[in-house]
C-alpha atoms as a PDB file:
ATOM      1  CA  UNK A   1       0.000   0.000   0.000  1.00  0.00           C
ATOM      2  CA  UNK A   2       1.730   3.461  -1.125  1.00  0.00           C
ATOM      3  CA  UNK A   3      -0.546   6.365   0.388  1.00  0.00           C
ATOM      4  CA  UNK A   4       1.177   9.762  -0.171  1.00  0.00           C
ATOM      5  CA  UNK A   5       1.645  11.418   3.103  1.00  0.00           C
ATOM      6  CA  UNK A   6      -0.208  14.755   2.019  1.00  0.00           C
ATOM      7  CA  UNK A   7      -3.397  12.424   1.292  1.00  0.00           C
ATOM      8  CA  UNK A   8      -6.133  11.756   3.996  1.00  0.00           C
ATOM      9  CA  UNK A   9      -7.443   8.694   4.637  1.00  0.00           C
ATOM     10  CA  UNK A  10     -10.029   7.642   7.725  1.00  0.00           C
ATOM     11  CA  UNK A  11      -8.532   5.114   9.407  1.00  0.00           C
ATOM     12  CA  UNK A  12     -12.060   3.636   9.477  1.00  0.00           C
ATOM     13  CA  UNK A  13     -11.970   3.451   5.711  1.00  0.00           C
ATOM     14  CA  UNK A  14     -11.373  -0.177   4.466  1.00  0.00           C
ATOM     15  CA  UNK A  15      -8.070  -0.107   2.291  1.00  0.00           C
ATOM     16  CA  UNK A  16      -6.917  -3.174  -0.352  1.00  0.00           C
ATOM     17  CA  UNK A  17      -3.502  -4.278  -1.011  1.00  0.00           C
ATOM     18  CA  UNK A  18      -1.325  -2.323  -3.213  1.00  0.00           C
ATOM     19  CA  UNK A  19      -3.417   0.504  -3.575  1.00  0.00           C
ATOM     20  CA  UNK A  20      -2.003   3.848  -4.147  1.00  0.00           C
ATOM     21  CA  UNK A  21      -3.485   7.202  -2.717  1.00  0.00           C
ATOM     22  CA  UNK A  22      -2.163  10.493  -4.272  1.00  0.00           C
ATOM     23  CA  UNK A  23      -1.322  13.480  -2.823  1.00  0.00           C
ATOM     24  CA  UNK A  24      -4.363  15.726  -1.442  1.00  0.00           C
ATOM     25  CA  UNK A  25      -6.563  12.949  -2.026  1.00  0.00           C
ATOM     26  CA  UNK A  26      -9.816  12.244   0.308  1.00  0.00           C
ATOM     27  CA  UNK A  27     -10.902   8.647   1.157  1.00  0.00           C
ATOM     28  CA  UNK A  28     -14.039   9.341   3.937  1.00  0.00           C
ATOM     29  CA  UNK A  29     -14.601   6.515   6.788  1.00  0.00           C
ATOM     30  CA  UNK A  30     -17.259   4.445   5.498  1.00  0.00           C
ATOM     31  CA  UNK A  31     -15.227   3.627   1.998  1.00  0.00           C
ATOM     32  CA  UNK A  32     -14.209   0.490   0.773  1.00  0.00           C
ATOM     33  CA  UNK A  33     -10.992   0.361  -1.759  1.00  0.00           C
ATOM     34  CA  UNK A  34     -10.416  -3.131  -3.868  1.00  0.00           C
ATOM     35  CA  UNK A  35      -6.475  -4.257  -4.256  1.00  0.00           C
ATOM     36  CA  UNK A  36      -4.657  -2.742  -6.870  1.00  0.00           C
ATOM     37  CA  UNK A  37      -6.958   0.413  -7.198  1.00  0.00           C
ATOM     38  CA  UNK A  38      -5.101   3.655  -7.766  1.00  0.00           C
ATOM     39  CA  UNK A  39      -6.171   7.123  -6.398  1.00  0.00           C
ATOM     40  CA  UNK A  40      -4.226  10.380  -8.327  1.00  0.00           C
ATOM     41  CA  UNK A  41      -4.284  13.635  -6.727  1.00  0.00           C
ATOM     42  CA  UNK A  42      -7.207  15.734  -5.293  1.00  0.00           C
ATOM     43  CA  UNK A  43      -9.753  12.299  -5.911  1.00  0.00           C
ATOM     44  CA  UNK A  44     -12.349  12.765  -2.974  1.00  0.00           C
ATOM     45  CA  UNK A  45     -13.942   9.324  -2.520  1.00  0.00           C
ATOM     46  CA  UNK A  46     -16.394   9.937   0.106  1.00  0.00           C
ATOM     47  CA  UNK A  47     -18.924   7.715   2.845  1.00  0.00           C
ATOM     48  CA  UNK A  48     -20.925   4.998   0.984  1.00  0.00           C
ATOM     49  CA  UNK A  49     -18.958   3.961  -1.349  1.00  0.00           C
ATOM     50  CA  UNK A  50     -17.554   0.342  -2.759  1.00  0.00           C
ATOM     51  CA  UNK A  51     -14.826   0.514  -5.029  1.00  0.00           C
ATOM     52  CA  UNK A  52     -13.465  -2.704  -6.999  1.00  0.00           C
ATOM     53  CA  UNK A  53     -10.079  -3.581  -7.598  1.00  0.00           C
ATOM     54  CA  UNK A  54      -7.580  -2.357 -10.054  1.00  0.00           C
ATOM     55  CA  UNK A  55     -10.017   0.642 -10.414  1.00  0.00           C
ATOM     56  CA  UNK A  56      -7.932   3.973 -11.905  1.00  0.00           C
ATOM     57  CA  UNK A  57      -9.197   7.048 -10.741  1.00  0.00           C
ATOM     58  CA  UNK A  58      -7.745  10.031 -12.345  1.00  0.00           C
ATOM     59  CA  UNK A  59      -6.712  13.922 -10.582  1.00  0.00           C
ATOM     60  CA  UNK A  60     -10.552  15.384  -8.659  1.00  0.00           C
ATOM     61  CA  UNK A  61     -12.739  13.010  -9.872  1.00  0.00           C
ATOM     62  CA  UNK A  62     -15.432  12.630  -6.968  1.00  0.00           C
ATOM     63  CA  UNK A  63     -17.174   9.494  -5.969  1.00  0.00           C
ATOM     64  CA  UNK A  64     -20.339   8.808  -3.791  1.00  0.00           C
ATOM     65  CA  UNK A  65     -21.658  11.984  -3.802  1.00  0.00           C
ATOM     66  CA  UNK A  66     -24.678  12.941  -2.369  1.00  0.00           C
ATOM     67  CA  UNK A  67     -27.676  13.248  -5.172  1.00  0.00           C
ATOM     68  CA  UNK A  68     -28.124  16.487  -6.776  1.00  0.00           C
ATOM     69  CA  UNK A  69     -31.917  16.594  -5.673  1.00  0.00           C
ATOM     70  CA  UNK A  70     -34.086  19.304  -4.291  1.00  0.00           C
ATOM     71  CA  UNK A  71     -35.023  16.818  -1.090  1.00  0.00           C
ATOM     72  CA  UNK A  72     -31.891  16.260   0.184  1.00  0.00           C
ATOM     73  CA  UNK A  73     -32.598  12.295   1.588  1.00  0.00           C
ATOM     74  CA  UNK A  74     -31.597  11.421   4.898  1.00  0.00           C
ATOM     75  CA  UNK A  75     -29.994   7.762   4.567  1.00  0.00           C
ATOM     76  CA  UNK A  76     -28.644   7.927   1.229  1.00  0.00           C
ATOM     77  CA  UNK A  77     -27.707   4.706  -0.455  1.00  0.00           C
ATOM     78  CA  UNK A  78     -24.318   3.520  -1.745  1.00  0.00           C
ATOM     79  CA  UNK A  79     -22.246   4.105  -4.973  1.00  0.00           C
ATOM     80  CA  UNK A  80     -20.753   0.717  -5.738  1.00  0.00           C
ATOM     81  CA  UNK A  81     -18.322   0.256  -8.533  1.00  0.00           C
ATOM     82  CA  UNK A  82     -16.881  -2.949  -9.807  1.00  0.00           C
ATOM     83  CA  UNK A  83     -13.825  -4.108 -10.947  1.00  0.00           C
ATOM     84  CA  UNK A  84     -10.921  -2.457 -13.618  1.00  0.00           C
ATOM     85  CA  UNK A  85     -12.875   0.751 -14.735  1.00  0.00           C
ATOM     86  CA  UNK A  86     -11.273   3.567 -15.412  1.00  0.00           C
ATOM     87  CA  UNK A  87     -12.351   6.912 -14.461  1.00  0.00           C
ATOM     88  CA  UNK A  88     -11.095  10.480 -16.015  1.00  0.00           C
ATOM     89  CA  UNK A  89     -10.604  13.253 -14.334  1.00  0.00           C
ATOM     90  CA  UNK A  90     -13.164  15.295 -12.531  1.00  0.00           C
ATOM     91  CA  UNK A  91     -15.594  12.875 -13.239  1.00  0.00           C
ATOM     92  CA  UNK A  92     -18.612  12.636 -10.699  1.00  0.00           C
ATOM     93  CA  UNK A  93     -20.899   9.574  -9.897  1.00  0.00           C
ATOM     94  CA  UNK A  94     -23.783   9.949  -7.137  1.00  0.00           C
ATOM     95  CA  UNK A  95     -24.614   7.757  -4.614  1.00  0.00           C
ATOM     96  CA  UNK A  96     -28.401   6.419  -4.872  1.00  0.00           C
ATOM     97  CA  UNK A  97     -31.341   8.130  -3.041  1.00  0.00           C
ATOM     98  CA  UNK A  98     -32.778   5.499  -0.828  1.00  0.00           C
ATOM     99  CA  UNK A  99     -30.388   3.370   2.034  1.00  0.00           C
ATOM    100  CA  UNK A 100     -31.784   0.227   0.488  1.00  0.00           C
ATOM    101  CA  UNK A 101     -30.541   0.572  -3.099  1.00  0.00           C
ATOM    102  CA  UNK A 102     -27.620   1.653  -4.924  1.00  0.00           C
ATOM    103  CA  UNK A 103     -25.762   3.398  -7.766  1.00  0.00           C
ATOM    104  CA  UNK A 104     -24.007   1.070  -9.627  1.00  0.00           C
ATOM    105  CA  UNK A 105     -20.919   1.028 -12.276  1.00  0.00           C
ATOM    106  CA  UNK A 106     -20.433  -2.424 -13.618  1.00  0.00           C
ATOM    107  CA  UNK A 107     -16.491  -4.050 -14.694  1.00  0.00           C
ATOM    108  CA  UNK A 108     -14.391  -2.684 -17.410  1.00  0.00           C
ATOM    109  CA  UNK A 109     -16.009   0.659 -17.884  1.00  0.00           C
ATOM    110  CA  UNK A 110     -14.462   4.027 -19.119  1.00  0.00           C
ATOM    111  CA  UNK A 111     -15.721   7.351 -18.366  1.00  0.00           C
ATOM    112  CA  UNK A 112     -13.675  10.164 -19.753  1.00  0.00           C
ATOM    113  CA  UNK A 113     -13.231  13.516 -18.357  1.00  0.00           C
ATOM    114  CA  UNK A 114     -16.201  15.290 -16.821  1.00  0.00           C
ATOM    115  CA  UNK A 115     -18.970  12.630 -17.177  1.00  0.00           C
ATOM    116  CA  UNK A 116     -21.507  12.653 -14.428  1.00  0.00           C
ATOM    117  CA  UNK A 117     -23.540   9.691 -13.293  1.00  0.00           C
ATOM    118  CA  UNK A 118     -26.237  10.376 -11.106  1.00  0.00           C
ATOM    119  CA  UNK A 119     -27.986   8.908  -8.281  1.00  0.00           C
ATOM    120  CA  UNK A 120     -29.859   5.651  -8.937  1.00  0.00           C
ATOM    121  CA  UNK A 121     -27.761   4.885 -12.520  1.00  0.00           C
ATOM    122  CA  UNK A 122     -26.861   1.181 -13.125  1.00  0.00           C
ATOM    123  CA  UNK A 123     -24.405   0.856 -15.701  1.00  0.00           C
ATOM    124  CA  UNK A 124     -23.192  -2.634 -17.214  1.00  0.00           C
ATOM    125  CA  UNK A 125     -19.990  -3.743 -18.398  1.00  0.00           C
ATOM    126  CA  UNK A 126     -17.457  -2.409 -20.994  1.00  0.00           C
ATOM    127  CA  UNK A 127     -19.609   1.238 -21.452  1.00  0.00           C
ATOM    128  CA  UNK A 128     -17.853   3.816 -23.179  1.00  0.00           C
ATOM    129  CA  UNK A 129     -18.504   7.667 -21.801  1.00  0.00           C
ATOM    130  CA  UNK A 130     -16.636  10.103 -23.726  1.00  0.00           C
ATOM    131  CA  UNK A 131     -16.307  13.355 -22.266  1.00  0.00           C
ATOM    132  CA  UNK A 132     -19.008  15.575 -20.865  1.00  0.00           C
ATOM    133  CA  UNK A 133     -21.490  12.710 -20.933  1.00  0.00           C
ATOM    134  CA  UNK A 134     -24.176  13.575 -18.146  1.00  0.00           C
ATOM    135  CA  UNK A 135     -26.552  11.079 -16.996  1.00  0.00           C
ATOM    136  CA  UNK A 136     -29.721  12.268 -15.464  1.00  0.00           C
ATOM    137  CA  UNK A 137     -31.183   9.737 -12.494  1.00  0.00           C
ATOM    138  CA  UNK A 138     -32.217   6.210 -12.427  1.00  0.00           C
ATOM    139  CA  UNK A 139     -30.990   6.152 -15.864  1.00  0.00           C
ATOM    140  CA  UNK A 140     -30.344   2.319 -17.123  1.00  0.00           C
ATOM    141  CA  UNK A 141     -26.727   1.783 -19.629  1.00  0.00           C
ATOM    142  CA  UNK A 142     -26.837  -2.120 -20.840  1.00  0.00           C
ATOM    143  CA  UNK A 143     -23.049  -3.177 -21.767  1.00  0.00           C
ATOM    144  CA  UNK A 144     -21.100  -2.061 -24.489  1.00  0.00           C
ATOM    145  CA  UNK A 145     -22.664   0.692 -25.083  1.00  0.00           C
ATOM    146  CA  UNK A 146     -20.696   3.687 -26.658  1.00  0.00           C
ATOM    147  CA  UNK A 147     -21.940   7.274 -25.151  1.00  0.00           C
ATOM    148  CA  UNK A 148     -20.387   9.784 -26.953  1.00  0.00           C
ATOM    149  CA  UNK A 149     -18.951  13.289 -25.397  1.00  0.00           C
ATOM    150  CA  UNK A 150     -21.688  16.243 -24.479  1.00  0.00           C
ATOM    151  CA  UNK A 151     -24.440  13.519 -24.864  1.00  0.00           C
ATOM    152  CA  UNK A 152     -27.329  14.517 -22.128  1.00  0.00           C
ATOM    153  CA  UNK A 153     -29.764  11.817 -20.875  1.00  0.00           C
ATOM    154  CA  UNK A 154     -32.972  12.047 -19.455  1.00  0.00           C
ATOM    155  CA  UNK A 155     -33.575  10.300 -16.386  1.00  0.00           C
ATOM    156  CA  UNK A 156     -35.352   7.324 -16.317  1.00  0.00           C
ATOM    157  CA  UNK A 157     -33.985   6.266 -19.496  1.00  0.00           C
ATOM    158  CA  UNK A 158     -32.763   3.437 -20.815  1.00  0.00           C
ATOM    159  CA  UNK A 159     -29.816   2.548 -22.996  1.00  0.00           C
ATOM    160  CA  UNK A 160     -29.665  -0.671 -24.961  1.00  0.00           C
ATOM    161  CA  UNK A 161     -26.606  -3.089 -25.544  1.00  0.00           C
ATOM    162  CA  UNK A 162     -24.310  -2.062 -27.843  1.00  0.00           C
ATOM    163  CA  UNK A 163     -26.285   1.000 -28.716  1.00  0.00           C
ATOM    164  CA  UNK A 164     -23.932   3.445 -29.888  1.00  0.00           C
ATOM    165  CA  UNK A 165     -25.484   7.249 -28.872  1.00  0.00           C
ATOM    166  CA  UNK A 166     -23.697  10.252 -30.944  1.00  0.00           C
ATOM    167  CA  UNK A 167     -22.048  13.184 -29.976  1.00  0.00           C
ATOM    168  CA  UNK A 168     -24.575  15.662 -28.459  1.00  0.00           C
ATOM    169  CA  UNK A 169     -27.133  14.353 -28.858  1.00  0.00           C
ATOM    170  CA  UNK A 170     -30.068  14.917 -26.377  1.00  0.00           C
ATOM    171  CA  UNK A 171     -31.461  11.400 -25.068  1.00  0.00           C
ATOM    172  CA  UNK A 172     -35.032  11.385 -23.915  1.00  0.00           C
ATOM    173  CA  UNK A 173     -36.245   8.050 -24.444  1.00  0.00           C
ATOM    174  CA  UNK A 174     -35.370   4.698 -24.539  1.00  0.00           C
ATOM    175  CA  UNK A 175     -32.442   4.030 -26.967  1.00  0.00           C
ATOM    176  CA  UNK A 176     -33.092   0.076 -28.477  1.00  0.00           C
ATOM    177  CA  UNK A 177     -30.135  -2.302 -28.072  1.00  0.00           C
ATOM    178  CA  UNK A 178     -27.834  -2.344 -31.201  1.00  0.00           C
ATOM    179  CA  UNK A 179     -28.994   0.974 -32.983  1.00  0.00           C
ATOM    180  CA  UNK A 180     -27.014   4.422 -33.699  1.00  0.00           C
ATOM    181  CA  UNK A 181     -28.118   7.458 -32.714  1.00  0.00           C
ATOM    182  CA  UNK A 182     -27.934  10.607 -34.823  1.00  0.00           C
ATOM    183  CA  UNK A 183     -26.650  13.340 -32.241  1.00  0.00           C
ATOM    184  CA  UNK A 184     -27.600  16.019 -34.715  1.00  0.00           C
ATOM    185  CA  UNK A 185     -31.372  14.674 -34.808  1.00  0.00           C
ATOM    186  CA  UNK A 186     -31.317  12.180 -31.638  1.00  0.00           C
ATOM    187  CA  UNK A 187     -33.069  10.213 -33.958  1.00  0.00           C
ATOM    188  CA  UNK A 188     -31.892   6.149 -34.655  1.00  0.00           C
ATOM    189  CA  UNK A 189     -30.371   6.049 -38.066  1.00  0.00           C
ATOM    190  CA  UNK A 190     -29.333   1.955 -38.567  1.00  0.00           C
ATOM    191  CA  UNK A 191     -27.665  -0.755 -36.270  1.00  0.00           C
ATOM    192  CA  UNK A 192     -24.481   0.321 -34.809  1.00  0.00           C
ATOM    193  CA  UNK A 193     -22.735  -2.066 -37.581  1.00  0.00           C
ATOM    194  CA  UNK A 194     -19.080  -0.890 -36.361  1.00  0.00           C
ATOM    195  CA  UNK A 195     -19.706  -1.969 -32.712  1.00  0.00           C
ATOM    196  CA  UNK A 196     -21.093  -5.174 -33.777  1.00  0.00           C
ATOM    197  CA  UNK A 197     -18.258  -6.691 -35.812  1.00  0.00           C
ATOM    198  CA  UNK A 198     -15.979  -5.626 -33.661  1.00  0.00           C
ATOM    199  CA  UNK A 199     -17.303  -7.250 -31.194  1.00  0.00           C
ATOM    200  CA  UNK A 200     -17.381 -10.269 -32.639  1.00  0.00           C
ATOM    201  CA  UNK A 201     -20.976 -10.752 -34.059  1.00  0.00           C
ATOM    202  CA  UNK A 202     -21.165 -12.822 -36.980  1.00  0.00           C
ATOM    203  CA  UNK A 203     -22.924 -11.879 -40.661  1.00  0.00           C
ATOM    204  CA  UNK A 204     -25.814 -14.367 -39.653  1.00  0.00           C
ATOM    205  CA  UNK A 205     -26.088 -12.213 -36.845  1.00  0.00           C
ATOM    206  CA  UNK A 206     -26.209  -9.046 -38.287  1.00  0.00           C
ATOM    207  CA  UNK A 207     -28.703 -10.300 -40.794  1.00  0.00           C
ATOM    208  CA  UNK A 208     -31.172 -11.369 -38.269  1.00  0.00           C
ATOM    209  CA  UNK A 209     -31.027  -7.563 -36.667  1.00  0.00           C
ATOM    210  CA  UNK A 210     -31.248  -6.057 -39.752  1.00  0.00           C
ATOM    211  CA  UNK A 211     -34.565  -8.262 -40.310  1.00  0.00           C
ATOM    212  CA  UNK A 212     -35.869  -7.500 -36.291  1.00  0.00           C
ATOM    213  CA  UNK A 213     -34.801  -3.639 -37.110  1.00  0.00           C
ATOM    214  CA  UNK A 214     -37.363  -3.567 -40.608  1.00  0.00           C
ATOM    215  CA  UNK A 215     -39.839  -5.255 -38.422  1.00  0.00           C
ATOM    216  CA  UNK A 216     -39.727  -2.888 -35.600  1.00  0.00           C
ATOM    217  CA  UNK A 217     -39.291   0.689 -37.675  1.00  0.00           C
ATOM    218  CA  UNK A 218     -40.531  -0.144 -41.118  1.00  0.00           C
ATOM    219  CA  UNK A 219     -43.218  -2.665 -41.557  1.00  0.00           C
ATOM    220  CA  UNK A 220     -45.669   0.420 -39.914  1.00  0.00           C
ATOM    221  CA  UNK A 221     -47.353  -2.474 -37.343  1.00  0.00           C
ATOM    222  CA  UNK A 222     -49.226  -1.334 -34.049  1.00  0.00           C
ATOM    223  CA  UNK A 223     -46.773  -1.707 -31.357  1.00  0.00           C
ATOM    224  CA  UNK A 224     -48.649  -4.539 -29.769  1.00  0.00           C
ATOM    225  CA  UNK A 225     -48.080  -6.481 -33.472  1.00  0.00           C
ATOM    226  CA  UNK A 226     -44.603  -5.977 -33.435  1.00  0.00           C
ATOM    227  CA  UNK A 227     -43.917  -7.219 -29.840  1.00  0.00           C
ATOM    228  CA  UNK A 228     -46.061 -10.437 -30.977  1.00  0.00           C
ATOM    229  CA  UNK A 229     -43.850 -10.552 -33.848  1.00  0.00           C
ATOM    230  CA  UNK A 230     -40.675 -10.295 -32.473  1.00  0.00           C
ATOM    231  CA  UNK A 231     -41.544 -12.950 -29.868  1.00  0.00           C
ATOM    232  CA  UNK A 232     -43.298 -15.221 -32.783  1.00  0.00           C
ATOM    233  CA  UNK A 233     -40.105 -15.028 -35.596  1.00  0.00           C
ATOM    234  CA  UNK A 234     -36.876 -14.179 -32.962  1.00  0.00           C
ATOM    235  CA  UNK A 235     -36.863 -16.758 -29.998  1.00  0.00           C
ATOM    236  CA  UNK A 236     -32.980 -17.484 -30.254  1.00  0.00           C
ATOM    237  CA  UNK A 237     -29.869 -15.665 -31.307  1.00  0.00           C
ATOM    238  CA  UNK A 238     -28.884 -11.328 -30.743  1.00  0.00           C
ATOM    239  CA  UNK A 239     -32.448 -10.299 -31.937  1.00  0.00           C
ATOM    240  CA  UNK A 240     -34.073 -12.394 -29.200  1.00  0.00           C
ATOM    241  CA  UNK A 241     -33.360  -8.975 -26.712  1.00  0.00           C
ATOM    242  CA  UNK A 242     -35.536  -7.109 -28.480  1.00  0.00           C
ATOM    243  CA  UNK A 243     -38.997  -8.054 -27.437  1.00  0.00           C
ATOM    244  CA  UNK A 244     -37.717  -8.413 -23.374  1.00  0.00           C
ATOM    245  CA  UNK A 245     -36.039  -4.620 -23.845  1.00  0.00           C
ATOM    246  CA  UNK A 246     -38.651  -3.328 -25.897  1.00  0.00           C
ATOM    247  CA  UNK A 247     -41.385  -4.385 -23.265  1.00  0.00           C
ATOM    248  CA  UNK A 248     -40.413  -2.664 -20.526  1.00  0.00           C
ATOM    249  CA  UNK A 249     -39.556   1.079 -19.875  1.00  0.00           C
ATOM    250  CA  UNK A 250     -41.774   4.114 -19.268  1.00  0.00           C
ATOM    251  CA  UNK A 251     -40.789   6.796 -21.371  1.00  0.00           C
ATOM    252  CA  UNK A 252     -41.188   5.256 -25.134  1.00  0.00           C
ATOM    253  CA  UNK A 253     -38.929   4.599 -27.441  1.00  0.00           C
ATOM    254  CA  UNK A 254     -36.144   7.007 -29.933  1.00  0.00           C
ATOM    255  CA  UNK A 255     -37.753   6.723 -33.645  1.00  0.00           C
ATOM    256  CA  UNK A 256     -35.892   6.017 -36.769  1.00  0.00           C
ATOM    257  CA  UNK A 257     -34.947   9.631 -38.502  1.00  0.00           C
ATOM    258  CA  UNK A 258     -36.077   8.663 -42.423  1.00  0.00           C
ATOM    259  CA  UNK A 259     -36.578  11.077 -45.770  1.00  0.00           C
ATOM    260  CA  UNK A 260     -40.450  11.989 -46.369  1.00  0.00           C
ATOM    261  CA  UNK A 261     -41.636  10.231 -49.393  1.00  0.00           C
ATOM    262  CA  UNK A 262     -40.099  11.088 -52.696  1.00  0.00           C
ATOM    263  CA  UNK A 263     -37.389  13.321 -51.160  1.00  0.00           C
ATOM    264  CA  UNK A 264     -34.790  13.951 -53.375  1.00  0.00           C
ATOM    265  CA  UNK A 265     -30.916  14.523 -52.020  1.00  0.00           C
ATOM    266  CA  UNK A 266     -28.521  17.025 -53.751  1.00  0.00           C
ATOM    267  CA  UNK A 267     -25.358  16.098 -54.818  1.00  0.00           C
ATOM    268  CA  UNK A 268     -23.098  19.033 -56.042  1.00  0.00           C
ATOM    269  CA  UNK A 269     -19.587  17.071 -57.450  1.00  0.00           C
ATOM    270  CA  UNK A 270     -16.907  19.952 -58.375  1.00  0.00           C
ATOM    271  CA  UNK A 271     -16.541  20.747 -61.633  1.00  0.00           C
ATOM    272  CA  UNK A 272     -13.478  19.415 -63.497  1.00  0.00           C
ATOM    273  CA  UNK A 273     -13.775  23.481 -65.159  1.00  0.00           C
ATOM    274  CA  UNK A 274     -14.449  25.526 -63.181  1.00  0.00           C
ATOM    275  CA  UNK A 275     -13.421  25.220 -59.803  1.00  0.00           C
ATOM    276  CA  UNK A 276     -16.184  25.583 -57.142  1.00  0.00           C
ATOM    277  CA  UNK A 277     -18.913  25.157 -59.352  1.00  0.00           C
ATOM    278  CA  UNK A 278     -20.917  22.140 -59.368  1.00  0.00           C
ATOM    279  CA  UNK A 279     -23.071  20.108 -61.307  1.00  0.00           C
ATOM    280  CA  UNK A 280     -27.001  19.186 -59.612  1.00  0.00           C
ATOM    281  CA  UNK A 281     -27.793  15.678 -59.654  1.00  0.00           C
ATOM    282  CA  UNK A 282     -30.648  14.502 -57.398  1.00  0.00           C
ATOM    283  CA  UNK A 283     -31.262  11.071 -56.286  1.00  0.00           C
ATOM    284  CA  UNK A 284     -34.145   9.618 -54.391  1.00  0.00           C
ATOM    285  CA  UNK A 285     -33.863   8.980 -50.922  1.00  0.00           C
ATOM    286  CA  UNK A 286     -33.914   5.442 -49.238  1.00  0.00           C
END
């Protein structure tokens, strides 16, 4: 254990082996600290909170706390944070509202600089936060997802596996597992097809979303025909998440951002003449 003797540390506080506590950092009494976790300068990890091991925590990022809410609880809950995640600086995650439930950060997670998790969040594994993400509460990140930087989401939201949310863009309902988001729009534009091969899904695979993604955005079924459907024709394979995710939630679901009939696109190639000036061709739209 190498804790710099400028940092301050409760003696209460339940330390790992081999951890390493910068200078002018703050670890509160009722904290516990996994082996091989590393603390830089100015981190404050206060009360309530469960760190796993070989977690990096980068210069003032803050952990556990207490929620940014007008009704300040009593008996907050805890912030608990699982193993090898890495987390940028000033970064701040909230402990939950209630003493009975908790904040949680799954394994292998990144958060860049400046992303905030509030109370009540419960992230899964391998979730990307570029920086400046902000996460409103009780807001739900399935693993693998990719959250770009200055992304804003509402609470109560839910992000889908392997969902892939672009830059800016302003979340404020559920985000289906596999899809893009446009951050210009917020609107779903396609499967996230770059997150999916590299992760190791196979063409069959991608197929069979690309057939649950027509059924769900472009066959123009109720919504009570295309949960029936997706159970009926995907019981098996990456599509099979759909109907579960797709049931649940309370605030409705991001739509597909698609051209109005018999919208044309212009294309303006440079001329090989004249410098500058282009040539109008049109083509339909998909």
């Amino acid at each position: 254990m190498n804790i710099h003797p400028l940092a301050i540390v409760s003696p209460e506080a339940q330390i790992g082996a081999n951890v390493t506590i910068g200078p002018f950092a703050v670890v509160e009494a009722d904290v516990v600290i996994g082996a091989g976790c590393q603390l830089a300068s100015h981190v404050v990890v206060k009360d309530g909170t469960r760190l796993g091991p070989n977690t990096i925590v980068y210069e003032a990022a803050i952990l556990g706390g207490f929620p940014q809410h007008l009704n300040k609880p009593k008996h907050p809950g805890l912030l608990i944070i699982g193993a090898n995640n890495t987390i940028r600086e000033h970064a701040t995650l909230h402990r939950a509202m209630n003493a009975e439930v908790a904040t949680t950060v799954g394994e292998g997670n990144f958060l860049m600089a400046g992303v905030h998790i509030a109370h009540d969040c419960n992230i899964g594994n391998n979730v990307i936060f570029a920086n400046n993400a902000l996460l409103a509460g009780h807001v739900t990140v399935d693993d693998r997802a990719f959250i770009s930087g200055a992304v804003g989401i509402h609470q109560f939201c839910r992000i889908g596996r392997l969902a892939m949310v672009g830059a800016h863009a302003k979340v404020v309902q559920d985000v289906p597992p596999f899809v893009t988001i446009d951050g210009i729009t917020g609107c779903v534009v396609g499967l996230n097809l770059v997150g999916l091969r590299r992760n190791g899904y196979s063409t069959d695979d991608i197929t069979q979303l690309k057939s649950a993604y027509r059924l769900i955005y472009r066959r123009g079924l109720k919504w009570s025909e295309v949960l029936e459907q997706l159970k009926a024709d995907f019981g098996a394979g990456p599509a099979a998440i759909y109907a579960e995710f797709l049931s649940g939630g309370t605030r409705g679901f991001v739509q597909e951002r698609r051209m109005p009939p018999g919208a044309t696109i212009k294309f303006r190639p440079a001329s090989a003449e004249v410098p500058g000036v282009g040539i109008e061709l049109r083509s339909k739209a998909g």
